[in-house]
PDB file of N, CA and C in Angstrom:
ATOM      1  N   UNK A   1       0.841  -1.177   0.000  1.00  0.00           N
ATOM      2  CA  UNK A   1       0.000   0.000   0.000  1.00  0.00           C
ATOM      3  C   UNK A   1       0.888   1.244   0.000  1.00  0.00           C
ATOM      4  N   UNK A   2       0.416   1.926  -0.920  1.00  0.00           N
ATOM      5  CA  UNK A   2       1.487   3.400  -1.171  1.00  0.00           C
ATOM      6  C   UNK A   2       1.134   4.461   0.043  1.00  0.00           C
ATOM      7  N   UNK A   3       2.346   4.512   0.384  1.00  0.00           N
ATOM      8  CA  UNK A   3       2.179   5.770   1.925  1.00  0.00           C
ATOM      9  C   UNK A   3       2.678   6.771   1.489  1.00  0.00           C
ATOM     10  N   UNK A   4       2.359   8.101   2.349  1.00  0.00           N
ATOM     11  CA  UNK A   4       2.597   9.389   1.358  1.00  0.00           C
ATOM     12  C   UNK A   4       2.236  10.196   2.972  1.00  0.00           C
ATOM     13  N   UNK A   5       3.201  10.804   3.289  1.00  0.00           N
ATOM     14  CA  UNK A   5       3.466  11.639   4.623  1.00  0.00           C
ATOM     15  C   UNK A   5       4.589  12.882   4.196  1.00  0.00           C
ATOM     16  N   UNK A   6       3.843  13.847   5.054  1.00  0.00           N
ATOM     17  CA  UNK A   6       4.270  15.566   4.745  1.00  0.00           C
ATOM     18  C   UNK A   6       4.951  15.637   6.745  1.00  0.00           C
ATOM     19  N   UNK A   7       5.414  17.073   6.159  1.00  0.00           N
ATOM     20  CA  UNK A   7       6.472  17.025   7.665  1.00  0.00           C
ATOM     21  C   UNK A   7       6.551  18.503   6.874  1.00  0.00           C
ATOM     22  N   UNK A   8       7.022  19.700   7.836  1.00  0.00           N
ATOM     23  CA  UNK A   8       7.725  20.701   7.819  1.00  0.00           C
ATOM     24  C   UNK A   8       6.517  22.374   7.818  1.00  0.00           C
ATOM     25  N   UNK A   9       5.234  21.603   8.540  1.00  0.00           N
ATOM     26  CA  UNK A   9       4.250  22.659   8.505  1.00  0.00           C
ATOM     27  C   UNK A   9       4.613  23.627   9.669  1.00  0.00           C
ATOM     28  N   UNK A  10       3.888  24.484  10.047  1.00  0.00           N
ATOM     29  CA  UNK A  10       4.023  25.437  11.335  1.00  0.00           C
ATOM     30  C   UNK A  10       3.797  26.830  11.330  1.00  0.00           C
ATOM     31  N   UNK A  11       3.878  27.787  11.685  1.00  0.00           N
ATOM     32  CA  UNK A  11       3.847  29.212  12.530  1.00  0.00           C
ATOM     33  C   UNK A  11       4.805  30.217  11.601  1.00  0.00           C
ATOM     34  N   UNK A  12       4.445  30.797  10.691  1.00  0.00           N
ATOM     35  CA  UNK A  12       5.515  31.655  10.282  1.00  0.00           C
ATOM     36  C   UNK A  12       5.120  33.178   9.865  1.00  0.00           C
ATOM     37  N   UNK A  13       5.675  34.158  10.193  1.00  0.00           N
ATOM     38  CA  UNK A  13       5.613  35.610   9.946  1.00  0.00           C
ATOM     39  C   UNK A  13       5.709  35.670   8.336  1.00  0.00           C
ATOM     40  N   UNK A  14       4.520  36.558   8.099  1.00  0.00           N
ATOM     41  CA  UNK A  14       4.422  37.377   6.801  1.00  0.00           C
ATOM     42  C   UNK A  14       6.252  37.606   6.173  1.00  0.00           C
ATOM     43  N   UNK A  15       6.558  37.263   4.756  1.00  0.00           N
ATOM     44  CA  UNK A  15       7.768  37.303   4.448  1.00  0.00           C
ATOM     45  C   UNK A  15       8.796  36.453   4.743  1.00  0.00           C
ATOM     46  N   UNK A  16       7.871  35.373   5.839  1.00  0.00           N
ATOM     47  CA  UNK A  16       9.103  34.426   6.138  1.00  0.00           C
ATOM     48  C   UNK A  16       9.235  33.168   5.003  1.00  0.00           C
ATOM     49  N   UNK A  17       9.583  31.923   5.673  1.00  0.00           N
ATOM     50  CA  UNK A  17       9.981  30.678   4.788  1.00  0.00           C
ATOM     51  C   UNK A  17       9.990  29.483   5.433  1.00  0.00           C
ATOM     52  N   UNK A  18       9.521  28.470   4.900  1.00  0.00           N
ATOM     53  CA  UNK A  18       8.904  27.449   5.383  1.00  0.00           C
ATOM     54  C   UNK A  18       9.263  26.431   4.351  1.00  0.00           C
ATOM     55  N   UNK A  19      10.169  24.973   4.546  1.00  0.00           N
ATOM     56  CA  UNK A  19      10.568  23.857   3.821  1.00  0.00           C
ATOM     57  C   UNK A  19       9.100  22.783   3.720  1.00  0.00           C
ATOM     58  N   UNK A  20       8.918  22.428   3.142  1.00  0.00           N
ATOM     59  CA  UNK A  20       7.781  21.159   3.653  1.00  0.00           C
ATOM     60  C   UNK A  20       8.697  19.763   3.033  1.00  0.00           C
ATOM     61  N   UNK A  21       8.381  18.677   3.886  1.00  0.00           N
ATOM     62  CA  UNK A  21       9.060  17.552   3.279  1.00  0.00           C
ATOM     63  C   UNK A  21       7.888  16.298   2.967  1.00  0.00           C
ATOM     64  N   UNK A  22       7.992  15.815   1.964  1.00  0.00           N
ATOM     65  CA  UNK A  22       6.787  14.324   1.551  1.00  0.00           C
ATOM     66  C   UNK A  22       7.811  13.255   1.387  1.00  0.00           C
ATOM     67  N   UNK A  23       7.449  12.132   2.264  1.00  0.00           N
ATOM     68  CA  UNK A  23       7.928  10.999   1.582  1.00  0.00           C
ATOM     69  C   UNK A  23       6.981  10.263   1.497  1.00  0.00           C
ATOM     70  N   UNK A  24       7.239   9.291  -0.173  1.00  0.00           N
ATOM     71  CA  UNK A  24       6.400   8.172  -0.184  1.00  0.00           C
ATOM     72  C   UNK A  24       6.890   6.984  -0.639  1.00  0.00           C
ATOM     73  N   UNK A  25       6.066   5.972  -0.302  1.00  0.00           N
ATOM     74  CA  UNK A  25       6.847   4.341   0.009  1.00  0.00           C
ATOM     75  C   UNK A  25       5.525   3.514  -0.535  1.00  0.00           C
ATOM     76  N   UNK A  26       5.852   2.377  -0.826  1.00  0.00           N
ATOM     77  CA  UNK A  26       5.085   1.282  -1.136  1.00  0.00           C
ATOM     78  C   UNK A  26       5.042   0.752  -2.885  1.00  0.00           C
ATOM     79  N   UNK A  27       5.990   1.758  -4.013  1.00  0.00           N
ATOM     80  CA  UNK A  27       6.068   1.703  -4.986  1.00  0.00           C
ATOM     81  C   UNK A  27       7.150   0.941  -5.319  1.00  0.00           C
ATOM     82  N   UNK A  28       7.425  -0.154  -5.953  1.00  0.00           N
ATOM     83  CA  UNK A  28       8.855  -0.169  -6.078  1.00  0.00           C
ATOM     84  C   UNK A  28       9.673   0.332  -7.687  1.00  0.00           C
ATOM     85  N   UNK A  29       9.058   0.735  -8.209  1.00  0.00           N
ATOM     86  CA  UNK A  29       9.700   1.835  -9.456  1.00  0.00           C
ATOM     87  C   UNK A  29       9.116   2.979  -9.141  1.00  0.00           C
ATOM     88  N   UNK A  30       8.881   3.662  -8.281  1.00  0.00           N
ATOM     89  CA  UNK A  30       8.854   5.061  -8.091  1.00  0.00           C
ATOM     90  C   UNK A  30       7.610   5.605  -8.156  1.00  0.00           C
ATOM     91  N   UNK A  31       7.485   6.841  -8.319  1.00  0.00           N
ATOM     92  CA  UNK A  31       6.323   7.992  -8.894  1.00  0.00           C
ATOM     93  C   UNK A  31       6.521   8.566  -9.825  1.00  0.00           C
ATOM     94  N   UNK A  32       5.427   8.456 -10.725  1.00  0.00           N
ATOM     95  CA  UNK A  32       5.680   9.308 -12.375  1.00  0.00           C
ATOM     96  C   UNK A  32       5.304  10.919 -11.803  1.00  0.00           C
ATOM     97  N   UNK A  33       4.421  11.637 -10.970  1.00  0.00           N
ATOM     98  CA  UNK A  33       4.253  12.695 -10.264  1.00  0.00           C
ATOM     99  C   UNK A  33       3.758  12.303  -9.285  1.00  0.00           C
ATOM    100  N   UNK A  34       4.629  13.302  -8.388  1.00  0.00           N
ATOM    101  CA  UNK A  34       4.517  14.185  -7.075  1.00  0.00           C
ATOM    102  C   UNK A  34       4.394  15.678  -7.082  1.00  0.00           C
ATOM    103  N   UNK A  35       3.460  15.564  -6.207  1.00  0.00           N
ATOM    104  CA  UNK A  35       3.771  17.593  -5.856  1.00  0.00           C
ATOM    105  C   UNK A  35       2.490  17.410  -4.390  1.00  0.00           C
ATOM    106  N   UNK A  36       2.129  19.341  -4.657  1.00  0.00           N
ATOM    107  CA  UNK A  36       1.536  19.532  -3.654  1.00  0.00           C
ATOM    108  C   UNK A  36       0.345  20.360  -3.861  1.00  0.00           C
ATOM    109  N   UNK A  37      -0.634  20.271  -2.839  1.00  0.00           N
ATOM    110  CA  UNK A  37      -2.088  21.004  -2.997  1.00  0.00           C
ATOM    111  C   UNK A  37      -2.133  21.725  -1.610  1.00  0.00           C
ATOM    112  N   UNK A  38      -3.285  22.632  -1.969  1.00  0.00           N
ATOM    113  CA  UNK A  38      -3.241  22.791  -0.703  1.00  0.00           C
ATOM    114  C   UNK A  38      -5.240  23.487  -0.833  1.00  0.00           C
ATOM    115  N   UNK A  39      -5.338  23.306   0.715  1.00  0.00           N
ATOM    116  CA  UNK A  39      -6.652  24.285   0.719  1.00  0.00           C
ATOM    117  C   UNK A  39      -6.854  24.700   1.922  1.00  0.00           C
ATOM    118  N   UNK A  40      -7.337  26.144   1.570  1.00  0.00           N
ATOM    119  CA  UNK A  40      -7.637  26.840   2.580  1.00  0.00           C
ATOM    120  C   UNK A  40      -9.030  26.867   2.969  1.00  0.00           C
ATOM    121  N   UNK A  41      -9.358  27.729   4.126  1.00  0.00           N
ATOM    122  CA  UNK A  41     -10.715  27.342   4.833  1.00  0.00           C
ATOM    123  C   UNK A  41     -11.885  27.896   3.866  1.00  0.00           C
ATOM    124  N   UNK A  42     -12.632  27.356   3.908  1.00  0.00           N
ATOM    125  CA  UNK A  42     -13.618  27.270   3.337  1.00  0.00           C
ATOM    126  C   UNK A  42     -13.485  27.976   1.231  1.00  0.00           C
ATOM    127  N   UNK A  43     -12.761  27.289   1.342  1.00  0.00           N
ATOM    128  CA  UNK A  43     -12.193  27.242  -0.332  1.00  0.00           C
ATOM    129  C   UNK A  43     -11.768  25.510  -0.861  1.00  0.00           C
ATOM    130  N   UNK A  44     -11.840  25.557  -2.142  1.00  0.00           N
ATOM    131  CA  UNK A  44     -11.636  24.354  -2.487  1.00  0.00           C
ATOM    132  C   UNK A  44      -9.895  23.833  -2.554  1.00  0.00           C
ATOM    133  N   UNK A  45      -9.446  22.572  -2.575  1.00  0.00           N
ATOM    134  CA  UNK A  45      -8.143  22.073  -3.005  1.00  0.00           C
ATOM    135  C   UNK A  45      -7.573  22.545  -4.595  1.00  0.00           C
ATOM    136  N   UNK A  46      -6.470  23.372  -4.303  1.00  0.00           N
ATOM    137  CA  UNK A  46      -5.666  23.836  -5.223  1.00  0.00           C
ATOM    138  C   UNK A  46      -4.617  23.276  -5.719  1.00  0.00           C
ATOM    139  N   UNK A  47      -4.067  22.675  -6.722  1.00  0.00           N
ATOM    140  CA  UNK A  47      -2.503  22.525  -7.309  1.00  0.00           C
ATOM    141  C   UNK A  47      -1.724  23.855  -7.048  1.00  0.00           C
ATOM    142  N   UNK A  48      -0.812  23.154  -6.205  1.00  0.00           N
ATOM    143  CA  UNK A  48       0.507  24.420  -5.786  1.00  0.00           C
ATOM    144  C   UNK A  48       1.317  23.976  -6.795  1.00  0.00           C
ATOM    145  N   UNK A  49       1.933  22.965  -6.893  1.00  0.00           N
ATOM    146  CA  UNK A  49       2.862  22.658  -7.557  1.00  0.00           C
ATOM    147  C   UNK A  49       3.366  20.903  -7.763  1.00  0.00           C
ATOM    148  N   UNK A  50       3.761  20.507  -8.906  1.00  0.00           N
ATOM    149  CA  UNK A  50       4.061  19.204  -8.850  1.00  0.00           C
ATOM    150  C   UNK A  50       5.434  19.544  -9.932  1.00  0.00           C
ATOM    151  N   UNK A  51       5.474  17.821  -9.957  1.00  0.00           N
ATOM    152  CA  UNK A  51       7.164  17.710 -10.652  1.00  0.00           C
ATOM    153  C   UNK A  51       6.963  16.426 -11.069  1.00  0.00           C
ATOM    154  N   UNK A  52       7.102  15.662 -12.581  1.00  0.00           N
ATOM    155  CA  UNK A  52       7.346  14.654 -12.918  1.00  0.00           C
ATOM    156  C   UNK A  52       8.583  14.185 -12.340  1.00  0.00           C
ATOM    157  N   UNK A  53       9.277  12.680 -12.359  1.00  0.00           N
ATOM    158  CA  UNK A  53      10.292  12.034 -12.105  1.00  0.00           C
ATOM    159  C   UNK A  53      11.104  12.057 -13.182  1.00  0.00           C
ATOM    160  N   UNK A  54      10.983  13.126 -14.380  1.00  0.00           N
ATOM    161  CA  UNK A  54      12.409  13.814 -15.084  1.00  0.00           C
ATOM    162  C   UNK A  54      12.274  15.298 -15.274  1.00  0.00           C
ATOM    163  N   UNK A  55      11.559  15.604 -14.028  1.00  0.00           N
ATOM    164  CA  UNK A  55      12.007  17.164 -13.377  1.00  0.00           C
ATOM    165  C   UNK A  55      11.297  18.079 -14.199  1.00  0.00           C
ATOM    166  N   UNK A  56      10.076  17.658 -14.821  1.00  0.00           N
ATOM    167  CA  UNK A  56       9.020  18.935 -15.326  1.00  0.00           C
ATOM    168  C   UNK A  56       7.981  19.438 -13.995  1.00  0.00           C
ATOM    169  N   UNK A  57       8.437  20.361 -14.000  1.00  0.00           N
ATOM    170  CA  UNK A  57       7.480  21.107 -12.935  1.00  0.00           C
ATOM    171  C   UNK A  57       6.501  21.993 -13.397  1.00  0.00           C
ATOM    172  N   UNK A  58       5.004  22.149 -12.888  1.00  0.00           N
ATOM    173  CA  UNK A  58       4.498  23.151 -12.892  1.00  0.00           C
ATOM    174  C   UNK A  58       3.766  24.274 -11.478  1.00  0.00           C
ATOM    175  N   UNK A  59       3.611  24.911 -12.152  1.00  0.00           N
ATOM    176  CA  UNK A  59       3.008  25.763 -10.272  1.00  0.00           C
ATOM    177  C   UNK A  59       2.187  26.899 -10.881  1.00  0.00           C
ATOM    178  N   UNK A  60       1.457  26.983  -9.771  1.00  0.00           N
ATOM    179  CA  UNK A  60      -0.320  27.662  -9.879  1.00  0.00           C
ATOM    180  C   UNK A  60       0.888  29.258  -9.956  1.00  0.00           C
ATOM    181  N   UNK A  61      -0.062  29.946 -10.526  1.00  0.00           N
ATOM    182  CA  UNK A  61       0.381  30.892 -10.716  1.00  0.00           C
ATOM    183  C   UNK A  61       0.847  31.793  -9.999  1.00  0.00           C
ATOM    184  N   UNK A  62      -0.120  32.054  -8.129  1.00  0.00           N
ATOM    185  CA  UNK A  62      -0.211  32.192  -7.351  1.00  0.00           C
ATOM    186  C   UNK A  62       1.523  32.197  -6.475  1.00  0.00           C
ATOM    187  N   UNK A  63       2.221  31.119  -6.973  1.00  0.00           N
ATOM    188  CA  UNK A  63       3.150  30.956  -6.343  1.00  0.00           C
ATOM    189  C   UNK A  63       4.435  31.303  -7.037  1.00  0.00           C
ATOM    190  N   UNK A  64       4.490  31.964  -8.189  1.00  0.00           N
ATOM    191  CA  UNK A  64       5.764  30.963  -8.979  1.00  0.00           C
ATOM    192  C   UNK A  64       6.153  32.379  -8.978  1.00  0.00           C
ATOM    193  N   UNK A  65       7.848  31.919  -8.681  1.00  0.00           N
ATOM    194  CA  UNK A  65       8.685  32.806  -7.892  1.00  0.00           C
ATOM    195  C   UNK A  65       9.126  33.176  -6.390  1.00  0.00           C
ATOM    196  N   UNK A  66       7.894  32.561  -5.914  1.00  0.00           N
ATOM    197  CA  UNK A  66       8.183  32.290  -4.619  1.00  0.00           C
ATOM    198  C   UNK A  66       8.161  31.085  -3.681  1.00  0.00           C
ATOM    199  N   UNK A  67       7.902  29.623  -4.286  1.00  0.00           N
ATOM    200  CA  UNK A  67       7.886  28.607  -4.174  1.00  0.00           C
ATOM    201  C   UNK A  67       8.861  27.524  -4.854  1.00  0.00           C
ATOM    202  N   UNK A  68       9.303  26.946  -4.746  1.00  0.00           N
ATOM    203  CA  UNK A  68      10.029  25.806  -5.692  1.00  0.00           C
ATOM    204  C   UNK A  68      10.150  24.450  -5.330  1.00  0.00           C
ATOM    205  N   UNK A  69       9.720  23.700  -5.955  1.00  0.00           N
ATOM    206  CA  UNK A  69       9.631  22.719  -6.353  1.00  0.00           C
ATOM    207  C   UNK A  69      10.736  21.657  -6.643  1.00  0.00           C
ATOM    208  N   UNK A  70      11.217  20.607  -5.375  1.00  0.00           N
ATOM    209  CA  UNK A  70      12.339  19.750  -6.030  1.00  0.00           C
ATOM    210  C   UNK A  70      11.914  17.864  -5.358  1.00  0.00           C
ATOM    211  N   UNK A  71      12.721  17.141  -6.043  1.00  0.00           N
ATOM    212  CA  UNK A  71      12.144  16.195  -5.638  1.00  0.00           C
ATOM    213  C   UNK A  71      14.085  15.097  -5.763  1.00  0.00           C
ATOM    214  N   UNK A  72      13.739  13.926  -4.995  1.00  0.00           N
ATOM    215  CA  UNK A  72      15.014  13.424  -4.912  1.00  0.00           C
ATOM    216  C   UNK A  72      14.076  11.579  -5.408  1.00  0.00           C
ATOM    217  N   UNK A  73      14.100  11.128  -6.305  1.00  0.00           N
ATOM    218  CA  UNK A  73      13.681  10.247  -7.096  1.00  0.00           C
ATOM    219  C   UNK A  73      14.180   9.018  -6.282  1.00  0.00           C
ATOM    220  N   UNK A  74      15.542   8.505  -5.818  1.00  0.00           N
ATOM    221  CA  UNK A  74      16.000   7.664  -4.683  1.00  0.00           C
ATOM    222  C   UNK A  74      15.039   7.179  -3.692  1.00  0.00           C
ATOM    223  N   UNK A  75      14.918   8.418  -2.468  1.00  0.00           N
ATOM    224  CA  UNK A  75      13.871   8.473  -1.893  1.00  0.00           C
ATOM    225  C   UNK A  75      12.848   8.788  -1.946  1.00  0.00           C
ATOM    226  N   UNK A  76      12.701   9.083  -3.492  1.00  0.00           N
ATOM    227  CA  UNK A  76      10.965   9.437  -3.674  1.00  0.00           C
ATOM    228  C   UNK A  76      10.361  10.082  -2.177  1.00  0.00           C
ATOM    229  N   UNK A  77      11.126  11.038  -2.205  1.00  0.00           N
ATOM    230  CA  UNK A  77      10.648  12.377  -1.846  1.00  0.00           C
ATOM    231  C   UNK A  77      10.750  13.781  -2.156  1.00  0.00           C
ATOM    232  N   UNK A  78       9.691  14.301  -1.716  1.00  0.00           N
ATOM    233  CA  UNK A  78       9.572  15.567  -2.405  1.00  0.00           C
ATOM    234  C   UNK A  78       9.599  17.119  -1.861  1.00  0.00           C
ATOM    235  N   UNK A  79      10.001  18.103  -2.026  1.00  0.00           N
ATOM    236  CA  UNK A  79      10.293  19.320  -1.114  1.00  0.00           C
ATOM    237  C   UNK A  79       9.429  20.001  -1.998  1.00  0.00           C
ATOM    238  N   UNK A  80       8.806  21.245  -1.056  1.00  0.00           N
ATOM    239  CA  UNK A  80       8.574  22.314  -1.701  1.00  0.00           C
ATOM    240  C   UNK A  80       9.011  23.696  -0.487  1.00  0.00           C
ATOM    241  N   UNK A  81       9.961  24.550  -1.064  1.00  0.00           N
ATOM    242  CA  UNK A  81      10.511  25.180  -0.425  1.00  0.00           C
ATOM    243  C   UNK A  81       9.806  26.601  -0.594  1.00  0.00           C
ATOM    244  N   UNK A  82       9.376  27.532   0.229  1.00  0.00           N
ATOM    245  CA  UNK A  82       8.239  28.434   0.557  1.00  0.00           C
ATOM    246  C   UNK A  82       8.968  29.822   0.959  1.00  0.00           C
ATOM    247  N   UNK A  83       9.495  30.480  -0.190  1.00  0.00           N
ATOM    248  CA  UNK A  83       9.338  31.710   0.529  1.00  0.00           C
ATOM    249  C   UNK A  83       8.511  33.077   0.040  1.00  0.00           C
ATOM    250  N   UNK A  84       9.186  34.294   1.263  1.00  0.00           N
ATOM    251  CA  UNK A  84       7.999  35.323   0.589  1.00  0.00           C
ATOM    252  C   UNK A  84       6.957  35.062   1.213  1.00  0.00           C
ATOM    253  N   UNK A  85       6.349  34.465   1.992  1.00  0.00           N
ATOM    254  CA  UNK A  85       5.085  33.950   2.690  1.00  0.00           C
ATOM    255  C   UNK A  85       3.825  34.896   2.946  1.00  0.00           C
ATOM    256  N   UNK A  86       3.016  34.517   2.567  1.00  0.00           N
ATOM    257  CA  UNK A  86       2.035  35.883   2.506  1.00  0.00           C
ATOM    258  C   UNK A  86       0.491  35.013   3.563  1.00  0.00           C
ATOM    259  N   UNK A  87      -0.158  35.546   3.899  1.00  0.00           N
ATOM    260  CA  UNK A  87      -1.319  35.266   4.726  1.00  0.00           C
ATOM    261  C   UNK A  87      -2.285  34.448   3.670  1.00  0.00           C
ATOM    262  N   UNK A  88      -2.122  35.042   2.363  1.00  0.00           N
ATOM    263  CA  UNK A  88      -2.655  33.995   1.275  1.00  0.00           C
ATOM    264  C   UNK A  88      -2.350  32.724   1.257  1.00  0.00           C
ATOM    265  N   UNK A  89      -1.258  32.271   1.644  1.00  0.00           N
ATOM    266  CA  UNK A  89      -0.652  31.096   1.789  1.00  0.00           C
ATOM    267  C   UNK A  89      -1.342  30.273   2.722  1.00  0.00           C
ATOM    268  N   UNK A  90      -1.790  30.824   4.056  1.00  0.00           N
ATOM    269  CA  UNK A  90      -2.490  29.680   4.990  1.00  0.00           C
ATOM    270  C   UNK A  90      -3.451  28.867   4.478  1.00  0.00           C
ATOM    271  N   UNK A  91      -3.168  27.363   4.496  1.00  0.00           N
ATOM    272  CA  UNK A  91      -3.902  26.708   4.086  1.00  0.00           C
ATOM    273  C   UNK A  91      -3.105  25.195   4.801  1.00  0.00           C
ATOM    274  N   UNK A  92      -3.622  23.995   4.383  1.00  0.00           N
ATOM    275  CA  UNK A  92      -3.363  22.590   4.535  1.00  0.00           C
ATOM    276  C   UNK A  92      -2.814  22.463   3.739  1.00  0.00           C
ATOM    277  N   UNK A  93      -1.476  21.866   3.409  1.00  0.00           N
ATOM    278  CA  UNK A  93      -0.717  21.603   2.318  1.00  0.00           C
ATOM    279  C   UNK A  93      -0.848  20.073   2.348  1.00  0.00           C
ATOM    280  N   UNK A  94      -1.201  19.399   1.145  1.00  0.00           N
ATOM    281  CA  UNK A  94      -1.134  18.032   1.216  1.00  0.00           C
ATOM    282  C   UNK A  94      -0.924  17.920  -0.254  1.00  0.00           C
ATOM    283  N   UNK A  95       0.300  16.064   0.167  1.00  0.00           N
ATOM    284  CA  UNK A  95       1.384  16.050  -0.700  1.00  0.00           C
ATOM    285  C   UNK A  95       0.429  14.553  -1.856  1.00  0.00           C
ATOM    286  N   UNK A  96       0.838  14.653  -2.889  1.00  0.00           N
ATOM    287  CA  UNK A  96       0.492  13.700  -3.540  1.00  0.00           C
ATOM    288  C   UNK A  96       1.334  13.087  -4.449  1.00  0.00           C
ATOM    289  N   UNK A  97       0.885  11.304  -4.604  1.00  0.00           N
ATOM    290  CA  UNK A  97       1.969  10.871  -5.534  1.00  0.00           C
ATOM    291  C   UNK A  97       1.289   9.774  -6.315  1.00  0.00           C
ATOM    292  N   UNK A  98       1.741   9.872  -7.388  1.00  0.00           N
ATOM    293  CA  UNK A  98       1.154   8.740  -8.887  1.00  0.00           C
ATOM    294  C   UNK A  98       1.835   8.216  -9.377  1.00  0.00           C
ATOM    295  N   UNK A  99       1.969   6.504  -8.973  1.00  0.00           N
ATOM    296  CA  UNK A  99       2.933   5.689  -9.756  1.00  0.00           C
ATOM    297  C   UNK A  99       3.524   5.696 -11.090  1.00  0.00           C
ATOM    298  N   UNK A 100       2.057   6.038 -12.122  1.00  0.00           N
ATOM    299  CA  UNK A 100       1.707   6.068 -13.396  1.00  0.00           C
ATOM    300  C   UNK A 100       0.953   6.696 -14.023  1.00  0.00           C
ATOM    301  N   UNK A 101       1.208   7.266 -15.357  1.00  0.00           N
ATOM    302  CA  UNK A 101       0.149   8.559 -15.790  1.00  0.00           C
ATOM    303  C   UNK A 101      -1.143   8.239 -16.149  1.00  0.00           C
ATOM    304  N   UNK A 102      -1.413   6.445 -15.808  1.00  0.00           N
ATOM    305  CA  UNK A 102      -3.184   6.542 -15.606  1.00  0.00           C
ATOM    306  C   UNK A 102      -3.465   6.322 -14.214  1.00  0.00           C
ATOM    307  N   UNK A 103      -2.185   6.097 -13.088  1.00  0.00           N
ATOM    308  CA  UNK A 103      -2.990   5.596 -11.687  1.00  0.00           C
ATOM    309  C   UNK A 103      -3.731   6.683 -10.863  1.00  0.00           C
ATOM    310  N   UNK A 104      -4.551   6.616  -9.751  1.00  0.00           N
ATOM    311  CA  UNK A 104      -4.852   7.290  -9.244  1.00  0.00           C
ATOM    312  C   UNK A 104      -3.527   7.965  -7.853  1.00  0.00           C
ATOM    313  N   UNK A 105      -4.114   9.075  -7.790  1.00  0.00           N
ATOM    314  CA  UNK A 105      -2.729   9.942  -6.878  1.00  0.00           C
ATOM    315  C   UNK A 105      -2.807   9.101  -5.690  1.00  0.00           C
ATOM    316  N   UNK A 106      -2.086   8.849  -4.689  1.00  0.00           N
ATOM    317  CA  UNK A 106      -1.735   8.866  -2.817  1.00  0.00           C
ATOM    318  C   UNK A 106      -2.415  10.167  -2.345  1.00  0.00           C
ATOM    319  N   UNK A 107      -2.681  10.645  -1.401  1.00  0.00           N
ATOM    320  CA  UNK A 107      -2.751  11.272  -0.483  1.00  0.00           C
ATOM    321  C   UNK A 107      -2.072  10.880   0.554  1.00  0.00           C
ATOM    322  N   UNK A 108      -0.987  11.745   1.427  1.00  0.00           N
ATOM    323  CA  UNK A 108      -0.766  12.378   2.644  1.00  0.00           C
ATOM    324  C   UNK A 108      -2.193  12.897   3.521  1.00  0.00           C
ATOM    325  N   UNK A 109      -1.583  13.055   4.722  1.00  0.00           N
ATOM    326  CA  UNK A 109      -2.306  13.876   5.591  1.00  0.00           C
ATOM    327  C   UNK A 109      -2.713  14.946   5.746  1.00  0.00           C
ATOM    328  N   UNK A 110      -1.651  15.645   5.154  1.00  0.00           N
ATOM    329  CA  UNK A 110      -1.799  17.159   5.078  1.00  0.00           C
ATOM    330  C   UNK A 110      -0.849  17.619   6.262  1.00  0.00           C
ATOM    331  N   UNK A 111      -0.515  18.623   6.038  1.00  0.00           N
ATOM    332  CA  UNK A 111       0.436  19.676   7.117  1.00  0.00           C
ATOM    333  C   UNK A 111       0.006  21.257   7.518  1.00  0.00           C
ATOM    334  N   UNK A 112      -0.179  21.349   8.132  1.00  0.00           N
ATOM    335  CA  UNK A 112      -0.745  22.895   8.891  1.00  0.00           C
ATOM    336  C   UNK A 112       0.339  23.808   8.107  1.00  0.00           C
ATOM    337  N   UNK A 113       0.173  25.069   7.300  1.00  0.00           N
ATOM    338  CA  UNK A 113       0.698  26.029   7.537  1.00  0.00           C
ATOM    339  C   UNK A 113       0.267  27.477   7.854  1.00  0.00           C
ATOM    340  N   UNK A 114       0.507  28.249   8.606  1.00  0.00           N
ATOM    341  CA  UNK A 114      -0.150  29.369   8.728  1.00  0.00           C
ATOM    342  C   UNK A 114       0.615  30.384   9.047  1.00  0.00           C
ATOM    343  N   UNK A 115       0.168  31.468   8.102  1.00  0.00           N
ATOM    344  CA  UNK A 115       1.206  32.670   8.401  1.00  0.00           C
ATOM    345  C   UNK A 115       0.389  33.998   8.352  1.00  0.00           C
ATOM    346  N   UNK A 116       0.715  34.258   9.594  1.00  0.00           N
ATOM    347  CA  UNK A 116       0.362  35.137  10.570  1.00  0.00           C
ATOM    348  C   UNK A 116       1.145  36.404  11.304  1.00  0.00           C
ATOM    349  N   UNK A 117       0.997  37.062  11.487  1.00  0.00           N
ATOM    350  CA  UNK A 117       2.155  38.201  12.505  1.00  0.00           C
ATOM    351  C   UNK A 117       1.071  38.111  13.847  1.00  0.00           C
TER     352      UNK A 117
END
């Protein structure tokens, strides 16, 4: 069974920066995509950003320039590194991963982020 766990949520000031980390397990040739969603309260789940496993990335518009996107294929895990942080940003970040470009994604748990002064 494919597992898919986020790490690196928390508490951060307007302008700050925030790592998030996903690992996922249970595949044994990997993930064709990973990335990340997120949603905020009472709004729907958004694509932040994903990354095929030969490093095509895309990202919601919302973010790009201030987010990036990397992934380490070994451990099939995945970073998305957060700066610039704006109050727009608070939301649940949850990480997803797809063996194959017809399987259905993993879900994670999701990770708290919220940025606040």
């Amino acid at each position: 069974q494919v597992q898919v766990v986020e790490s690196g949520g928390g508490l951060v000031q307007p302008g700050g920066s925030l790592r998030l980390s996903c690992a996922a397990s249970g595949s044994v040739f990997g993930f064709y995509v990973m990335g990340w969603y997120r949603q905020a309260p009472g709004k729907q789940r958004e694509l932040v950003a994903t990354m095929t496993s030969s490093g095509s990335a895309n990202y919601a518009d919302s973010v790009k320039g201030r987010f990036t996107i990397s992934r380490d294929n070994v451990k099939n895990t995945v970073y998305l590194q957060m700066n610039s942080l704006k109050p727009e940003d608070t939301a649940v970040y949850y990480c997803n991963a797809r063996q194959t470009s017809v399987s259905n994604p993993s879900w994670g748990q999701g990770t708290q982020v919220t940025v606040s002064s």
